[in-house]
Protein backbone atom coordinates (compact mmCIF):
# COMPACT_ATOMS: atom_id res chain seq x y z
CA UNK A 1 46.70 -27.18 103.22
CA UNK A 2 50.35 -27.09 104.01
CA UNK A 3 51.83 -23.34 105.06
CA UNK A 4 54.01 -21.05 103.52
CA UNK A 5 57.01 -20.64 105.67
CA UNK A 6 59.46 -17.90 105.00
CA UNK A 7 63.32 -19.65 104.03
CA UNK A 8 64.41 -17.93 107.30
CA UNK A 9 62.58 -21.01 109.10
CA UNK A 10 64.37 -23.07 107.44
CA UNK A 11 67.07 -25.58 108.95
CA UNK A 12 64.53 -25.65 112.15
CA UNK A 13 65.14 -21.70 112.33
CA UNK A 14 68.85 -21.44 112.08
CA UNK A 15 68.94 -18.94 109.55
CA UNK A 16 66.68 -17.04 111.54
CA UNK A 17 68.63 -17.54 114.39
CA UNK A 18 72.02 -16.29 112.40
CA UNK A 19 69.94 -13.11 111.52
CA UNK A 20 68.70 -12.37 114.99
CA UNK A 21 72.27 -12.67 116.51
CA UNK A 22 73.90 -10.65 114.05
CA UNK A 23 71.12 -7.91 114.52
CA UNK A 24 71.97 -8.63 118.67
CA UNK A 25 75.28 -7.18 117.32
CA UNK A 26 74.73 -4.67 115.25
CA UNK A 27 72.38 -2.94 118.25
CA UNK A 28 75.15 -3.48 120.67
CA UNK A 29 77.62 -1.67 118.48
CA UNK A 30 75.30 1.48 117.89
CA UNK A 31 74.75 1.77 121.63
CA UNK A 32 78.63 1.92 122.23
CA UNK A 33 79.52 5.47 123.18
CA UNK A 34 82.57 4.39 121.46
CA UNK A 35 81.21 4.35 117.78
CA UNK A 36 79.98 7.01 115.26
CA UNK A 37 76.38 6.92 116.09
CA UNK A 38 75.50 8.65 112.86
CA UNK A 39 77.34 5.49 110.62
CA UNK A 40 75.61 2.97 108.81
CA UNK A 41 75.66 -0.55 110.04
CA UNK A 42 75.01 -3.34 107.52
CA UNK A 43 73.97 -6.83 107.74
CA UNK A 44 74.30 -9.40 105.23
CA UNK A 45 72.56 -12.98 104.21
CA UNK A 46 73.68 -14.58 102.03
CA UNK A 47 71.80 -17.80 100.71
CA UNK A 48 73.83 -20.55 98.07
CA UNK A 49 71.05 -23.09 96.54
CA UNK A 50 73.21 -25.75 94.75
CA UNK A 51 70.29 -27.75 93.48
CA UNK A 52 71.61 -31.61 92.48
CA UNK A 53 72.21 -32.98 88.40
CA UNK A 54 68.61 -34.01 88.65
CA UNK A 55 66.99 -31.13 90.02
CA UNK A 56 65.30 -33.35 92.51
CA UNK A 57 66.84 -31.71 95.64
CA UNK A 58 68.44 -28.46 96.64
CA UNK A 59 70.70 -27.83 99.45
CA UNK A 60 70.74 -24.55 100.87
CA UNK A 61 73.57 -22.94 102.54
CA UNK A 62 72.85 -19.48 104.59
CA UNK A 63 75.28 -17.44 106.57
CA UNK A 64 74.52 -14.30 108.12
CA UNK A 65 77.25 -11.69 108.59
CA UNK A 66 77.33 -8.23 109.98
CA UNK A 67 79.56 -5.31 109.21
CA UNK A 68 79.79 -2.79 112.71
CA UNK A 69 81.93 0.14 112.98
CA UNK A 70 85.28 0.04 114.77
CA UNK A 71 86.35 2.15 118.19
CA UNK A 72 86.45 6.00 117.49
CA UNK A 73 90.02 6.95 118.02
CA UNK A 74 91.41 8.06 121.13
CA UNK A 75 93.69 11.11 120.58
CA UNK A 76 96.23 12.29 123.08
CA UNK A 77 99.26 15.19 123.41
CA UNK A 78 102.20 14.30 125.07
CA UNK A 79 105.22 16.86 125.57
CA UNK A 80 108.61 14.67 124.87
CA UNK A 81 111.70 15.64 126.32
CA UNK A 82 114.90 14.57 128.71
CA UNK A 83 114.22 15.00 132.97
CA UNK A 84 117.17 17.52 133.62
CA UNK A 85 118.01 15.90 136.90
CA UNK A 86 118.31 11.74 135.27
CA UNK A 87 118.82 12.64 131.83
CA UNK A 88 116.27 9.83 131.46
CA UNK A 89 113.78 10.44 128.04
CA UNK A 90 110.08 10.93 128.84
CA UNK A 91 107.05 11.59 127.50
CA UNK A 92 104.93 13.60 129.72
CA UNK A 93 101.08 13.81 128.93
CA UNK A 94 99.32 16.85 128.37
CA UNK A 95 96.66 17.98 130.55
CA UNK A 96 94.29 20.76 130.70
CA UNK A 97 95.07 22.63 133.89
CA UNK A 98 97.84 23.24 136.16
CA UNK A 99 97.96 19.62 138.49
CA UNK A 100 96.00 20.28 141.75
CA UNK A 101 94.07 22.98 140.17
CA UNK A 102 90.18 23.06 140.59
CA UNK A 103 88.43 23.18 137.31
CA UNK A 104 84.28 25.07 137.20
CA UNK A 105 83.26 21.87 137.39
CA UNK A 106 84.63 21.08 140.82
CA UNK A 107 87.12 18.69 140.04
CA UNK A 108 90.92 18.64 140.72
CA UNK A 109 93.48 18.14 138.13
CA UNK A 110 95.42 14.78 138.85
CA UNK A 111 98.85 14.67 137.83
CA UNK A 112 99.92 13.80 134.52
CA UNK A 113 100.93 10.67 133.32
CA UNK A 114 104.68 10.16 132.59
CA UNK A 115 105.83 7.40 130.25
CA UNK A 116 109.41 6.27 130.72
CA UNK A 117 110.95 5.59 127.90
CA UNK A 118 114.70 3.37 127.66
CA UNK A 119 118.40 5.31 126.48
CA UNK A 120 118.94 8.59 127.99
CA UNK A 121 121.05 11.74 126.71
């Protein structure tokens, strides 16, 4: 008596092996810290059977896709304005405390991060 396989076997486990890679992916995005952990996560198989003018064969074409969820956004303030001694235009980045400042937690507030920017006033 011959077996019942499932038509993820087939193509010497191929499909199977597109499924399991995809899934590989989708766990790897919902463990990013960087992704919605809450979001749905979808994978997809599709399977084309294009059977021949006789019927006699059928050739069977799988591909396995997922869909993950992009990078949350990464939000910053900057405060934009001309350095009074240059005239040069910068962007200076907000941060919470006063630089050098100890914070509850123990940790010192590092100076901000300036982005030059070309022209001037």
């Amino acid at each position: 008596m011959v077996e019942t396989k499932s038509i993820l076997e087939m193509a010497q486990g191929a499909i199977m092996e597109q499924v399991n890679q995809e899934v590989g992916k989708i766990v790897d995005n919902i463990l990013d810290p960087n992704t919605d952990a809450k979001k749905k996560r979808t994978l997809s198989l599709t399977v084309d059977f294009a059977p021949s003018s006789d019927r006699s064969t059928v050739v069977i074409t799988a591909t396995a896709k997922s869909k993950l969820l992009p990078n949350n956004a990464v939000q910053t303030t900057l405060y934009v304005g001309a350095d009074m001694t240059t005239g040069e235009i910068q962007a200076v980045e907000m941060v919470p405390q006063v630089p050098g400042q100890q914070s509850f937690e123990g940790t010192i507030q590092e100076e901000p991060k300036i982005l030059k920017i070309a022209g001037g006033m």
